[in-house]
PDB file of N, CA and C in Angstrom:
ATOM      1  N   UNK A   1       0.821  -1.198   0.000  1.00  0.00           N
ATOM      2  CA  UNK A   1       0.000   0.000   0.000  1.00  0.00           C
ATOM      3  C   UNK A   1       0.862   1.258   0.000  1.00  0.00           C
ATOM      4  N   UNK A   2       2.011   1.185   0.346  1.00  0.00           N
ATOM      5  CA  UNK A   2       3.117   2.181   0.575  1.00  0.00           C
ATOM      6  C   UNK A   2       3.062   2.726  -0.582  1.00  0.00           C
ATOM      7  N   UNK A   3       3.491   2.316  -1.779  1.00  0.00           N
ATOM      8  CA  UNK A   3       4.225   2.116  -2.784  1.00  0.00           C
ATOM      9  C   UNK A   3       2.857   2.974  -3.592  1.00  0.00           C
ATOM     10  N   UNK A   4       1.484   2.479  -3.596  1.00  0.00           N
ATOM     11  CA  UNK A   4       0.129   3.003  -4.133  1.00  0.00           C
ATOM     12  C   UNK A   4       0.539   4.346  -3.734  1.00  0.00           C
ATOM     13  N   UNK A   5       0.373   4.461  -2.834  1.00  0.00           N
ATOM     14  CA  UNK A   5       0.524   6.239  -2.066  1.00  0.00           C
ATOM     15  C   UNK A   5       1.293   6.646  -2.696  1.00  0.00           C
ATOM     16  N   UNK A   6       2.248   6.439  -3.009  1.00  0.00           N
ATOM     17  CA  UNK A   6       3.362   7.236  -3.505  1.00  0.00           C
ATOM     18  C   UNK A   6       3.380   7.767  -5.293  1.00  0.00           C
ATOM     19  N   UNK A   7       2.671   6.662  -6.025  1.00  0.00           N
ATOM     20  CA  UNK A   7       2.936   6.638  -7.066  1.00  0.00           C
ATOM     21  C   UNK A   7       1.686   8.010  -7.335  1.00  0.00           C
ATOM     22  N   UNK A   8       0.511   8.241  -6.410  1.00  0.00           N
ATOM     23  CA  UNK A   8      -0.104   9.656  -7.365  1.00  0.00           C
ATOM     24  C   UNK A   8       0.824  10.890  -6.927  1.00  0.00           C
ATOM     25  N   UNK A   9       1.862  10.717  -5.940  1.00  0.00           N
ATOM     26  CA  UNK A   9       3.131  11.854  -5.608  1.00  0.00           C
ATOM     27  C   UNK A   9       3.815  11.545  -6.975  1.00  0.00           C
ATOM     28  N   UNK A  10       4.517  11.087  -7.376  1.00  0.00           N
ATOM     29  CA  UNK A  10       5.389  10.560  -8.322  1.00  0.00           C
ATOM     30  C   UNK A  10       4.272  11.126  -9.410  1.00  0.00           C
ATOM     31  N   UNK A  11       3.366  10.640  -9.897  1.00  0.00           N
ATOM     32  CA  UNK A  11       2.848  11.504 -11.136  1.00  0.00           C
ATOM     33  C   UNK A  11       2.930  12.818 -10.805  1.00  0.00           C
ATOM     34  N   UNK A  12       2.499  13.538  -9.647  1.00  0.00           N
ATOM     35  CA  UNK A  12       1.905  14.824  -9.856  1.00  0.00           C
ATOM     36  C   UNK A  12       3.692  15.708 -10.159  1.00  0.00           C
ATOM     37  N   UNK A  13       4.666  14.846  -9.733  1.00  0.00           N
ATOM     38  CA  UNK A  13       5.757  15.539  -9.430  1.00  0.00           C
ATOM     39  C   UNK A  13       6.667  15.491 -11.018  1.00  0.00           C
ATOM     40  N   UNK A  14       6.399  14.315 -11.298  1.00  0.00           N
ATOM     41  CA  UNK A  14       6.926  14.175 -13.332  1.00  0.00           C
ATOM     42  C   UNK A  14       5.710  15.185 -14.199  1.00  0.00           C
ATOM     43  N   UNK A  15       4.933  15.216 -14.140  1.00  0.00           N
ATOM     44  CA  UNK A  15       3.825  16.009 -14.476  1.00  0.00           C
ATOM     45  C   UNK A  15       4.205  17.316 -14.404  1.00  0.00           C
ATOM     46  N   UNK A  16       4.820  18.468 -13.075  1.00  0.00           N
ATOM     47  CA  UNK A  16       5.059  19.197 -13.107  1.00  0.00           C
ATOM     48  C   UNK A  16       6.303  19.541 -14.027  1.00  0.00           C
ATOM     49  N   UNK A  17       7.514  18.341 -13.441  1.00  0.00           N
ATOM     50  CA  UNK A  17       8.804  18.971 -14.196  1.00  0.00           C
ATOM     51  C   UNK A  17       8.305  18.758 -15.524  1.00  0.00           C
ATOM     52  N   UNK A  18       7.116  18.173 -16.115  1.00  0.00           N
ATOM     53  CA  UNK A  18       7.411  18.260 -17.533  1.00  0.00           C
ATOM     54  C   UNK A  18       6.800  18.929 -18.299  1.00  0.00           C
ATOM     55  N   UNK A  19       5.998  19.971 -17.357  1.00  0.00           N
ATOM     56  CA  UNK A  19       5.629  21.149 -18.022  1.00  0.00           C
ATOM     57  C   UNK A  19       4.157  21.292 -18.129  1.00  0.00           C
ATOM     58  N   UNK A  20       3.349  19.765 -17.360  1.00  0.00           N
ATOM     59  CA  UNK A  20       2.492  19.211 -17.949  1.00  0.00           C
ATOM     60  C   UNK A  20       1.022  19.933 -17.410  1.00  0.00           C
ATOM     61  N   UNK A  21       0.514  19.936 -17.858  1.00  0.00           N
ATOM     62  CA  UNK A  21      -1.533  20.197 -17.163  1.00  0.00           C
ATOM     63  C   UNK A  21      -1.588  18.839 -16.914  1.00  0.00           C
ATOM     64  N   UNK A  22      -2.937  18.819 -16.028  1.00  0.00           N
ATOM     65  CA  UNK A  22      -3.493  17.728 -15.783  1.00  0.00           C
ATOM     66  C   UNK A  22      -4.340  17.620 -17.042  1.00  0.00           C
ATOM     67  N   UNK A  23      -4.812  18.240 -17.917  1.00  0.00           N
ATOM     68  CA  UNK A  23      -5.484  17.782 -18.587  1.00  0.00           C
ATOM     69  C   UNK A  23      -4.813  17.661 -20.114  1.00  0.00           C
ATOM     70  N   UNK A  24      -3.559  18.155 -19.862  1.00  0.00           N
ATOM     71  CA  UNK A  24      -2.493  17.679 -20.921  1.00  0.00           C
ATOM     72  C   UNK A  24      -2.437  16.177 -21.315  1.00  0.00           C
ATOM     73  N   UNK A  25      -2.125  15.807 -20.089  1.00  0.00           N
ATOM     74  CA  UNK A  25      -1.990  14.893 -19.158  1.00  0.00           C
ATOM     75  C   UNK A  25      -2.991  13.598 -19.576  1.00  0.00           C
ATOM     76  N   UNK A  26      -4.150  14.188 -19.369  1.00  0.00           N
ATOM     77  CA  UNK A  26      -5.521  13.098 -19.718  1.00  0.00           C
ATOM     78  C   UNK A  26      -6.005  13.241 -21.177  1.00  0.00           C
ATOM     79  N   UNK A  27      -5.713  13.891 -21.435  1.00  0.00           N
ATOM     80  CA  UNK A  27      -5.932  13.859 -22.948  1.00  0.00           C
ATOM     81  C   UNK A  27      -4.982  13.274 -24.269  1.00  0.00           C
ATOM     82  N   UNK A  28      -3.503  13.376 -23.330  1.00  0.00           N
ATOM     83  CA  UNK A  28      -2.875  12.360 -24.192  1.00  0.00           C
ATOM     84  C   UNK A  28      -2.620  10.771 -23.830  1.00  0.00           C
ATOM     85  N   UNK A  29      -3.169  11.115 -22.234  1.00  0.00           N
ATOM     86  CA  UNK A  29      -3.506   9.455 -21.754  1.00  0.00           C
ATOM     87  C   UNK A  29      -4.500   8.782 -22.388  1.00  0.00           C
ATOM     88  N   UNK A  30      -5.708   9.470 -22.640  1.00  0.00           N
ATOM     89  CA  UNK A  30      -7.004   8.894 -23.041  1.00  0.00           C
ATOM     90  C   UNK A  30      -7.891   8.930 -21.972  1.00  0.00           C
ATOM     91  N   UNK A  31      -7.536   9.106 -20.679  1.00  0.00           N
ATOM     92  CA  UNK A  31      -8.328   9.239 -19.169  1.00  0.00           C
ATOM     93  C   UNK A  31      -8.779  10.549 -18.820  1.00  0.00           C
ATOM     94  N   UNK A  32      -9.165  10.142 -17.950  1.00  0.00           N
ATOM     95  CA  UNK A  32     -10.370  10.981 -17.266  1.00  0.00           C
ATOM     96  C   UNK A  32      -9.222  11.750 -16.260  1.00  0.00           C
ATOM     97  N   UNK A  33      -9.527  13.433 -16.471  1.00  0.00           N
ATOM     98  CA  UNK A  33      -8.542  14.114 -16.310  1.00  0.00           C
ATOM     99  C   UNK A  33      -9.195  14.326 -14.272  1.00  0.00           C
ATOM    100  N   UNK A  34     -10.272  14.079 -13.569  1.00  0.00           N
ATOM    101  CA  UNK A  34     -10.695  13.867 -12.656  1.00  0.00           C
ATOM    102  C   UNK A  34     -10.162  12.433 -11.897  1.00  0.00           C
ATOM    103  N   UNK A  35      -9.814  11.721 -12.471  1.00  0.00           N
ATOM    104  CA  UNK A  35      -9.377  10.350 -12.022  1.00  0.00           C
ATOM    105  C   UNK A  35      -7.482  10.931 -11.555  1.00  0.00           C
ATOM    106  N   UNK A  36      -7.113  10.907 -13.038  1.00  0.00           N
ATOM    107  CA  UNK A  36      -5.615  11.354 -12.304  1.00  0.00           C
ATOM    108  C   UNK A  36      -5.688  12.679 -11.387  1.00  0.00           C
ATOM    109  N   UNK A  37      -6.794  13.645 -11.348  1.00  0.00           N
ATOM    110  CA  UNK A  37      -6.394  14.483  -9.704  1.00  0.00           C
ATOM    111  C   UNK A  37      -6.923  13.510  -8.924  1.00  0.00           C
ATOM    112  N   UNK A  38      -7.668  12.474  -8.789  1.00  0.00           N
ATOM    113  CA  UNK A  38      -7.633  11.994  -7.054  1.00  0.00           C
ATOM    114  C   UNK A  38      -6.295  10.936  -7.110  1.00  0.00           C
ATOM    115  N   UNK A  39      -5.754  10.292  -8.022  1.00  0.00           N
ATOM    116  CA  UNK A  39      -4.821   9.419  -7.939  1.00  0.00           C
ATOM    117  C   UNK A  39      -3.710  10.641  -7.609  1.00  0.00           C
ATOM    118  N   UNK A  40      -3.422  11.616  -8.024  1.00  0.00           N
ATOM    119  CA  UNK A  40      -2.391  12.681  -7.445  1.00  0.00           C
ATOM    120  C   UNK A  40      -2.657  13.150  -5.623  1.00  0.00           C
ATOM    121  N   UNK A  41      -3.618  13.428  -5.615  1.00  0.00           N
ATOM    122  CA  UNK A  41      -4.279  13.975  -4.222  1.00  0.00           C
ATOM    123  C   UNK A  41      -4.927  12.514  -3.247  1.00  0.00           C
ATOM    124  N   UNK A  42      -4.134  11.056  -3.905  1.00  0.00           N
ATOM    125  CA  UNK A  42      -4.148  10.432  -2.782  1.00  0.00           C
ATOM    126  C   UNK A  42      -5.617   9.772  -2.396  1.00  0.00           C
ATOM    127  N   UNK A  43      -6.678  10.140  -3.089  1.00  0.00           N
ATOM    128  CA  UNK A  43      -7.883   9.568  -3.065  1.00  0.00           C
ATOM    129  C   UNK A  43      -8.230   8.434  -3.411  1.00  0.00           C
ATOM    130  N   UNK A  44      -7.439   8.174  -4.233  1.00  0.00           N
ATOM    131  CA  UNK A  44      -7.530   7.296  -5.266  1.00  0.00           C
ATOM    132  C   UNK A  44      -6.440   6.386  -5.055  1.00  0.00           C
ATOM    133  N   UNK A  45      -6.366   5.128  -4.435  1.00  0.00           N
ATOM    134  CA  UNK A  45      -4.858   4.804  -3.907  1.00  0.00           C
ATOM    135  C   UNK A  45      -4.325   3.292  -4.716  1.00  0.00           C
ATOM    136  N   UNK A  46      -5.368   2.798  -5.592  1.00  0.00           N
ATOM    137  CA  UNK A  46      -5.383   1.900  -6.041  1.00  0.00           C
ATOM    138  C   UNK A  46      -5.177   2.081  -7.538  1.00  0.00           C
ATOM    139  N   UNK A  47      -4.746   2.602  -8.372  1.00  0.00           N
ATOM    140  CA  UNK A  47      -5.094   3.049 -10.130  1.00  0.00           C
ATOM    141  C   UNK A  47      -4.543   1.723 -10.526  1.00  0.00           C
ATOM    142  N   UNK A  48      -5.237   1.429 -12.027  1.00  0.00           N
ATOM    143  CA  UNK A  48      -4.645   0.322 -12.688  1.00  0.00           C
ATOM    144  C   UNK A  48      -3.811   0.205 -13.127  1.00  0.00           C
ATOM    145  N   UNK A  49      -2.941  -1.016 -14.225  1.00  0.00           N
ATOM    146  CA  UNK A  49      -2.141  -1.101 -14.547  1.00  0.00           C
ATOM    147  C   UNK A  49      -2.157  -0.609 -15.920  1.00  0.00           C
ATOM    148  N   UNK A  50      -3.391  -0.497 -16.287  1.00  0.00           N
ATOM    149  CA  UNK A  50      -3.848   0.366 -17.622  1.00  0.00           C
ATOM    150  C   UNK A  50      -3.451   1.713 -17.432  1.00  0.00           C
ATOM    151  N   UNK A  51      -3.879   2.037 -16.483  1.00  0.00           N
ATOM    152  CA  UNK A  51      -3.839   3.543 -16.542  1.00  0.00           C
ATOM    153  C   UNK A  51      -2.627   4.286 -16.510  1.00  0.00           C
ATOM    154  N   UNK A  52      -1.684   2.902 -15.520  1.00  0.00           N
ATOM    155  CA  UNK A  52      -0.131   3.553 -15.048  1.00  0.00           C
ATOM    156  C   UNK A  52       0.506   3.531 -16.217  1.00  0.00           C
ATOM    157  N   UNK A  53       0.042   2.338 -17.441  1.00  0.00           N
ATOM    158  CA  UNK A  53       1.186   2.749 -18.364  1.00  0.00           C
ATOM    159  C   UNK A  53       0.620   3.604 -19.394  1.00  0.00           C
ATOM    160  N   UNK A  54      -0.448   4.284 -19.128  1.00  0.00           N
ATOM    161  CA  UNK A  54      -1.336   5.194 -20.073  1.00  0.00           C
ATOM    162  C   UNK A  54      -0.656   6.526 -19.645  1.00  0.00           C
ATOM    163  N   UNK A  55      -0.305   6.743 -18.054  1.00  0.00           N
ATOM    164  CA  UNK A  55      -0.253   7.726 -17.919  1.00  0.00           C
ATOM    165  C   UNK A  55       1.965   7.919 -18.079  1.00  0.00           C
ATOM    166  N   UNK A  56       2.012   6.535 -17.892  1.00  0.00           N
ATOM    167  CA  UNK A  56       3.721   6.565 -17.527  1.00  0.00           C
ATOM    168  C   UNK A  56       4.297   7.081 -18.927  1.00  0.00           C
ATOM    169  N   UNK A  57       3.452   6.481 -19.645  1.00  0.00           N
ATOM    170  CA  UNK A  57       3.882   6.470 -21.582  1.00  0.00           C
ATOM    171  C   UNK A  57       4.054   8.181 -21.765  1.00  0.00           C
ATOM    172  N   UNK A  58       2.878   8.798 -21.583  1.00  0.00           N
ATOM    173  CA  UNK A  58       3.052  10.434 -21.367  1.00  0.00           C
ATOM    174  C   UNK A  58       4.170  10.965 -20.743  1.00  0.00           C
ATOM    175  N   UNK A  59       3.991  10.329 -19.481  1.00  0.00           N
ATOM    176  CA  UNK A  59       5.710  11.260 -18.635  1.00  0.00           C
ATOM    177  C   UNK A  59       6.664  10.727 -18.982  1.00  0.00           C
ATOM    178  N   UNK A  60       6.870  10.008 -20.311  1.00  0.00           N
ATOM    179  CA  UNK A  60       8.420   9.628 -20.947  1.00  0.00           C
ATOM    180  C   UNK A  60       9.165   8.731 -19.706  1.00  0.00           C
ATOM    181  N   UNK A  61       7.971   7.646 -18.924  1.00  0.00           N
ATOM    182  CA  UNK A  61       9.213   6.596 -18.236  1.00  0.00           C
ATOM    183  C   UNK A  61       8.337   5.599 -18.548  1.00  0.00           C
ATOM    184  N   UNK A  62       8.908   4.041 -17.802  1.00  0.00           N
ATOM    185  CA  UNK A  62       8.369   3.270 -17.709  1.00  0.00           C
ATOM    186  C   UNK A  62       7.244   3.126 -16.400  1.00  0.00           C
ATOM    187  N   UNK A  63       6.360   1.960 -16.629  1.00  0.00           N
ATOM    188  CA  UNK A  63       5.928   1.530 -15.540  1.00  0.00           C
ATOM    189  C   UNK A  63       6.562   1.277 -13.926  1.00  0.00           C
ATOM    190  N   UNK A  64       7.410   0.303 -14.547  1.00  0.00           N
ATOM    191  CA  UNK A  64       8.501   0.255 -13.245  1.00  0.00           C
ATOM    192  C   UNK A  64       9.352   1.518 -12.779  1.00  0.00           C
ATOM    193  N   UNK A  65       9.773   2.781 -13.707  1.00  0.00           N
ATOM    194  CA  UNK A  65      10.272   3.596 -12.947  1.00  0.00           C
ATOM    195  C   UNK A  65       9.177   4.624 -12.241  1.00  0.00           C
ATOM    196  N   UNK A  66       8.181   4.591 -12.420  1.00  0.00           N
ATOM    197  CA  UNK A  66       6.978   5.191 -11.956  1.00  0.00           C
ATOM    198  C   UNK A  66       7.014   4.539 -10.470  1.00  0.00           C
ATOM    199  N   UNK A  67       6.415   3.276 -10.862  1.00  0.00           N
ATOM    200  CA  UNK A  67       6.145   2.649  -9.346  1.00  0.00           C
ATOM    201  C   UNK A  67       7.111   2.387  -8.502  1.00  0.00           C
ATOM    202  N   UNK A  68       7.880   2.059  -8.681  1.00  0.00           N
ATOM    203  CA  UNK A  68       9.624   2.011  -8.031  1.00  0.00           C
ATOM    204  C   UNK A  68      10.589   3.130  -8.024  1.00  0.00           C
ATOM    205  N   UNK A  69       9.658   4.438  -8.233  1.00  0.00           N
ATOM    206  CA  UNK A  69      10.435   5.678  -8.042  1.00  0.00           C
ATOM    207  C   UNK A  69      11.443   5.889  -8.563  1.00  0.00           C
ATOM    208  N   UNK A  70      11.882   5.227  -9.833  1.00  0.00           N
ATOM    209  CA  UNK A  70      13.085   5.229 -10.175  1.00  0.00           C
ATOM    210  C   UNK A  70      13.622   5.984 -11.358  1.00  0.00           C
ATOM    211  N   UNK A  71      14.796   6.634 -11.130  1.00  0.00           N
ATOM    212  CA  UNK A  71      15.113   8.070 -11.969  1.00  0.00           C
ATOM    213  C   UNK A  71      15.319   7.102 -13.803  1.00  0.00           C
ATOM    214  N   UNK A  72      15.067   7.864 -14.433  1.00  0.00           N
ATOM    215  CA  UNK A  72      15.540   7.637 -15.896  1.00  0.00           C
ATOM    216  C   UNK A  72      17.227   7.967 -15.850  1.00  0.00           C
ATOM    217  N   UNK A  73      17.317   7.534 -16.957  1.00  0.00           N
ATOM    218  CA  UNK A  73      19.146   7.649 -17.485  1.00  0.00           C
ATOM    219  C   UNK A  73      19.073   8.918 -17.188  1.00  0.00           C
ATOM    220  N   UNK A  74      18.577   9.859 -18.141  1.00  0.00           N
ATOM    221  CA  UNK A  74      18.502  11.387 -18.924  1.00  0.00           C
ATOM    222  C   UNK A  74      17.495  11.944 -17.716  1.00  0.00           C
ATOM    223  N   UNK A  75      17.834  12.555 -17.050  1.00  0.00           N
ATOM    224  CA  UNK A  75      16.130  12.887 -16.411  1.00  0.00           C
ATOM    225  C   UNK A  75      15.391  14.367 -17.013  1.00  0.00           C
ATOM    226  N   UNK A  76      16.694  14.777 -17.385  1.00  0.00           N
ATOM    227  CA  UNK A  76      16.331  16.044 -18.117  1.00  0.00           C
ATOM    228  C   UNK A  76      14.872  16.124 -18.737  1.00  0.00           C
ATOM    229  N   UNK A  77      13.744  16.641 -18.170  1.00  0.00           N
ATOM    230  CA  UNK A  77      12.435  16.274 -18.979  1.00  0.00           C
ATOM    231  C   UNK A  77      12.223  17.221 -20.252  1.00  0.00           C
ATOM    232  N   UNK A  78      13.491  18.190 -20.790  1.00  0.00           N
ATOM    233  CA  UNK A  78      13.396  18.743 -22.221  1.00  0.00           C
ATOM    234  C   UNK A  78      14.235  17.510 -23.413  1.00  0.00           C
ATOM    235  N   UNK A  79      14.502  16.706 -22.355  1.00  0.00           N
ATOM    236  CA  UNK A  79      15.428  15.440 -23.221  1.00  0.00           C
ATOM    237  C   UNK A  79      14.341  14.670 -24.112  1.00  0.00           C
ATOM    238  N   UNK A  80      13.638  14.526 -23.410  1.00  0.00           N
ATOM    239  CA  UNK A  80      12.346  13.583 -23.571  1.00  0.00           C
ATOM    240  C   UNK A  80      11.571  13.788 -24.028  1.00  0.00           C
ATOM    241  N   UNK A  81      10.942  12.934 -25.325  1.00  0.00           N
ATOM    242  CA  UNK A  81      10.060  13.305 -26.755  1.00  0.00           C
ATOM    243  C   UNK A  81       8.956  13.044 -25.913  1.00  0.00           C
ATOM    244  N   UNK A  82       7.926  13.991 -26.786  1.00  0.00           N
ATOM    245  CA  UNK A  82       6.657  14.086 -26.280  1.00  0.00           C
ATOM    246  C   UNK A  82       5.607  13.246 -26.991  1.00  0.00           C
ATOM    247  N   UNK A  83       4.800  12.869 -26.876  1.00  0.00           N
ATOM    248  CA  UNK A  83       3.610  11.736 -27.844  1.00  0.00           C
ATOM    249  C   UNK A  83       3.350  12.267 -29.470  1.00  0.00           C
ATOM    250  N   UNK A  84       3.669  14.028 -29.190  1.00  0.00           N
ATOM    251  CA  UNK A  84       3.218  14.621 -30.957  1.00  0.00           C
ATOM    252  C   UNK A  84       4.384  13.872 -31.377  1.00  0.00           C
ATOM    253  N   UNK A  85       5.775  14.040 -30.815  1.00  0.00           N
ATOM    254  CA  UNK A  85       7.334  13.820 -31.713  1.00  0.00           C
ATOM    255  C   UNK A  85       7.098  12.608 -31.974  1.00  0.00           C
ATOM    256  N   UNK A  86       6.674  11.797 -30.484  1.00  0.00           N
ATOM    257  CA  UNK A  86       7.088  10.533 -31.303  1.00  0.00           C
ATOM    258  C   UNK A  86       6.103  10.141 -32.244  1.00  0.00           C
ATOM    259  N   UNK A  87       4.867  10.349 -32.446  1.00  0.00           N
ATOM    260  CA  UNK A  87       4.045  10.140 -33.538  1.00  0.00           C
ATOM    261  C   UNK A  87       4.578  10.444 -34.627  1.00  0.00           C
ATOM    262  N   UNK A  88       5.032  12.083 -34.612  1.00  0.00           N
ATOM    263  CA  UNK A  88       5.120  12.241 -36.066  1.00  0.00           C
ATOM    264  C   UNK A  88       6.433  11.720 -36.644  1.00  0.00           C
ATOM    265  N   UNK A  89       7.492  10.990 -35.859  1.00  0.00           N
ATOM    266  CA  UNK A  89       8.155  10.561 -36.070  1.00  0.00           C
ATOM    267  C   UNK A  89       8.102   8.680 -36.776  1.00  0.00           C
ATOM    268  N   UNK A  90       6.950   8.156 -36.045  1.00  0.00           N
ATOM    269  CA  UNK A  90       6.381   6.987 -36.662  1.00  0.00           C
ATOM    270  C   UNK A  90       5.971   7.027 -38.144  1.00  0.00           C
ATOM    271  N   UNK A  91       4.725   8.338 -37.965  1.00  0.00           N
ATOM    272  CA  UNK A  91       4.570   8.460 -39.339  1.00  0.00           C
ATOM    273  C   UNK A  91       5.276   8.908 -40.239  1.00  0.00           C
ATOM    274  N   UNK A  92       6.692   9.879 -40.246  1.00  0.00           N
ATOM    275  CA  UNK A  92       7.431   9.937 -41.023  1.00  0.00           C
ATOM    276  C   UNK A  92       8.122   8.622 -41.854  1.00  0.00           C
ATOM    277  N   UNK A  93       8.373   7.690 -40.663  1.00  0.00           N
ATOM    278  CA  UNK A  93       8.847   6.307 -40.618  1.00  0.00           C
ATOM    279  C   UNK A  93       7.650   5.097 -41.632  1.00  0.00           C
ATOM    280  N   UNK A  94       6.893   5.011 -41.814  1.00  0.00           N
ATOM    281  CA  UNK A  94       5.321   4.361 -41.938  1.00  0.00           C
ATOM    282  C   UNK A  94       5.145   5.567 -43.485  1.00  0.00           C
ATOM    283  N   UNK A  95       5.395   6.179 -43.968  1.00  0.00           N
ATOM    284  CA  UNK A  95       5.239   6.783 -45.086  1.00  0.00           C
ATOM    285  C   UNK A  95       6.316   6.404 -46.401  1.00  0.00           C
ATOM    286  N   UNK A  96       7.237   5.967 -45.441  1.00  0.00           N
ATOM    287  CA  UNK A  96       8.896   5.504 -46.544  1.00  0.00           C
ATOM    288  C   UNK A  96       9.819   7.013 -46.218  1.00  0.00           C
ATOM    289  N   UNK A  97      10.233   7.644 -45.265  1.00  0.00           N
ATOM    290  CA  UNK A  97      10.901   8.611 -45.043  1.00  0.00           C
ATOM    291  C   UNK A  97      12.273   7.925 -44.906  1.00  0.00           C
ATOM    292  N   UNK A  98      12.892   8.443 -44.965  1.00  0.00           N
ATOM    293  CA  UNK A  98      14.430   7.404 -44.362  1.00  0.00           C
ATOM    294  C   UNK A  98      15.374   8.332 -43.641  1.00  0.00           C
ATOM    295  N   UNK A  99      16.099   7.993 -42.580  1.00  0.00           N
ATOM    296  CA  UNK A  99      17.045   8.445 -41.933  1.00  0.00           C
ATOM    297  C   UNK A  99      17.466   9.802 -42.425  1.00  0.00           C
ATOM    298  N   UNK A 100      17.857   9.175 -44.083  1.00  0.00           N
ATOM    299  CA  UNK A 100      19.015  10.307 -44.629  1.00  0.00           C
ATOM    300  C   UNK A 100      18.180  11.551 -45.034  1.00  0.00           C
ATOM    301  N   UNK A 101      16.716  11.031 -45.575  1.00  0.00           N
ATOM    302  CA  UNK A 101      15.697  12.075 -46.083  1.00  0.00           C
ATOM    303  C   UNK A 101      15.464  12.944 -44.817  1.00  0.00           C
ATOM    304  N   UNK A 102      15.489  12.314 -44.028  1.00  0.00           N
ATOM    305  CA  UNK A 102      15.023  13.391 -42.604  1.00  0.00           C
ATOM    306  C   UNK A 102      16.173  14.501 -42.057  1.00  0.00           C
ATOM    307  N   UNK A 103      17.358  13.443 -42.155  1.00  0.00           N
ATOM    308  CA  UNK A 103      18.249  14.546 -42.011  1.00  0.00           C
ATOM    309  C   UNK A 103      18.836  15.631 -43.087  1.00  0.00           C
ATOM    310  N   UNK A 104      18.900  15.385 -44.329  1.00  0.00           N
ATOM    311  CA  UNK A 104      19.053  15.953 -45.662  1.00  0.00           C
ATOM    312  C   UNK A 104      18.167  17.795 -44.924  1.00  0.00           C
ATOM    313  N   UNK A 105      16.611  16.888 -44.467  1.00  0.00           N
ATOM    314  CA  UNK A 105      15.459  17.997 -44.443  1.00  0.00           C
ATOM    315  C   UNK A 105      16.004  19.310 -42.981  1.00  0.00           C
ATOM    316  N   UNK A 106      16.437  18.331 -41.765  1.00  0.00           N
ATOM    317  CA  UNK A 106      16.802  19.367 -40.938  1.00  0.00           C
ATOM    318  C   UNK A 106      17.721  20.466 -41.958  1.00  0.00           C
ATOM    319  N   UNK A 107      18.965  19.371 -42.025  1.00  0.00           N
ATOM    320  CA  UNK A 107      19.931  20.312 -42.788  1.00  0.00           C
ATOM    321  C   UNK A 107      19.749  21.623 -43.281  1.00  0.00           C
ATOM    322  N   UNK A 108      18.439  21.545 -44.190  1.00  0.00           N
ATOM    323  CA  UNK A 108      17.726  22.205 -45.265  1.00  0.00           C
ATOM    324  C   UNK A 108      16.751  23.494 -43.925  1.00  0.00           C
ATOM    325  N   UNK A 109      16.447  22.840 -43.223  1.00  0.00           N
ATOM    326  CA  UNK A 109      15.673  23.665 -42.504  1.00  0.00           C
ATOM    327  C   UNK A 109      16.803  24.854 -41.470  1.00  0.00           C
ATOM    328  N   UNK A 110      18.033  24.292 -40.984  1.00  0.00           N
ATOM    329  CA  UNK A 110      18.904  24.917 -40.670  1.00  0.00           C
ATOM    330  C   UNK A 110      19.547  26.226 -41.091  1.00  0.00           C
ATOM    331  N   UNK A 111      19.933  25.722 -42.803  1.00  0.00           N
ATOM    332  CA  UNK A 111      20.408  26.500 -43.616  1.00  0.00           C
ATOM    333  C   UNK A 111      19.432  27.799 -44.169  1.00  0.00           C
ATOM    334  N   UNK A 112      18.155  27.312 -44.152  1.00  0.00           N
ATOM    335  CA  UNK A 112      17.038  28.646 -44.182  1.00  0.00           C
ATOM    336  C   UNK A 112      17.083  29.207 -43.215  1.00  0.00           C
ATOM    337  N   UNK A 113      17.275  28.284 -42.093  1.00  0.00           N
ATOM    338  CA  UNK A 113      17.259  29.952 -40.573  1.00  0.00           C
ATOM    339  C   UNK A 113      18.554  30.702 -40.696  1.00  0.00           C
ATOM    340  N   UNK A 114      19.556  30.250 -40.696  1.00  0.00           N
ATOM    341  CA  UNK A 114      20.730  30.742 -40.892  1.00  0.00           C
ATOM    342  C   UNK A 114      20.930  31.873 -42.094  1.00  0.00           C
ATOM    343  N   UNK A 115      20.061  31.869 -42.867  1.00  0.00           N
ATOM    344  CA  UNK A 115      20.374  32.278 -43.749  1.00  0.00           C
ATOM    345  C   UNK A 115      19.078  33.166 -44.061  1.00  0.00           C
ATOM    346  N   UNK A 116      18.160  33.464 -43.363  1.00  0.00           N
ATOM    347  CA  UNK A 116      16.869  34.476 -43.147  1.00  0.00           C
ATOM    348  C   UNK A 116      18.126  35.598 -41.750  1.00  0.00           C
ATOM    349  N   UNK A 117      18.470  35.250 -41.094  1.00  0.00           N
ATOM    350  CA  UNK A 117      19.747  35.884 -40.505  1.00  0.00           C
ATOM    351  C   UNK A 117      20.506  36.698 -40.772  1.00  0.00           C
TER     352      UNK A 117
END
């Protein structure tokens, strides 16, 4: 039961460093943005295993470092892609984009800022 308690501290506290709303939060979880405030505020002391990795997937850790309090490699939370990146990064991937096309494109996008400068 220890460990329950702790984990709506542990969201509300990755949530903050990462810039997040609660309803940031539930909307890229798919949940009910009322459920994660009582699981934050301790009401709620039981959440599922659905939900933890609904909500863990958002704060860029795993399940186990959620519930086991446990720091990431990087903890830096500007390190850490957000659900748009990594999507649009799938679908870049899932369209036939390739490595070199993507980087060719930063390149390209670089050289226009640099050069609006």
């Amino acid at each position: 039961m220890g460990n329950n308690i702790a984990i709506g501290k542990r969201i509300q506290e990755l949530r903050l460093k990462n810039g997040l709303s609660l309803t940031e939060v539930a909307n890229r979880a798919g949940v009910a943005k009322s459920y994660i405030s009582s699981v934050e505020r301790e009401i709620q002391i039981n959440p599922s295993i659905q939900f933890l990795e609904k909500v863990s997937n958002v704060l860029g850790i795993s399940v186990d470092q959620l519930v086991n309090n446990k720091e990431t490699e990087d903890s830096d939370p500007t390190t850490l892609l957000d659900e748009e990146w990594l999507e649009l990064a799938k679908n870049a991937m899932e369209s036939g984009v390739s490595k070199e096309q993507f980087r060719q494109f930063l390149e390209f996008q670089k050289w226009q800022q640099h050069n609006k400068n």
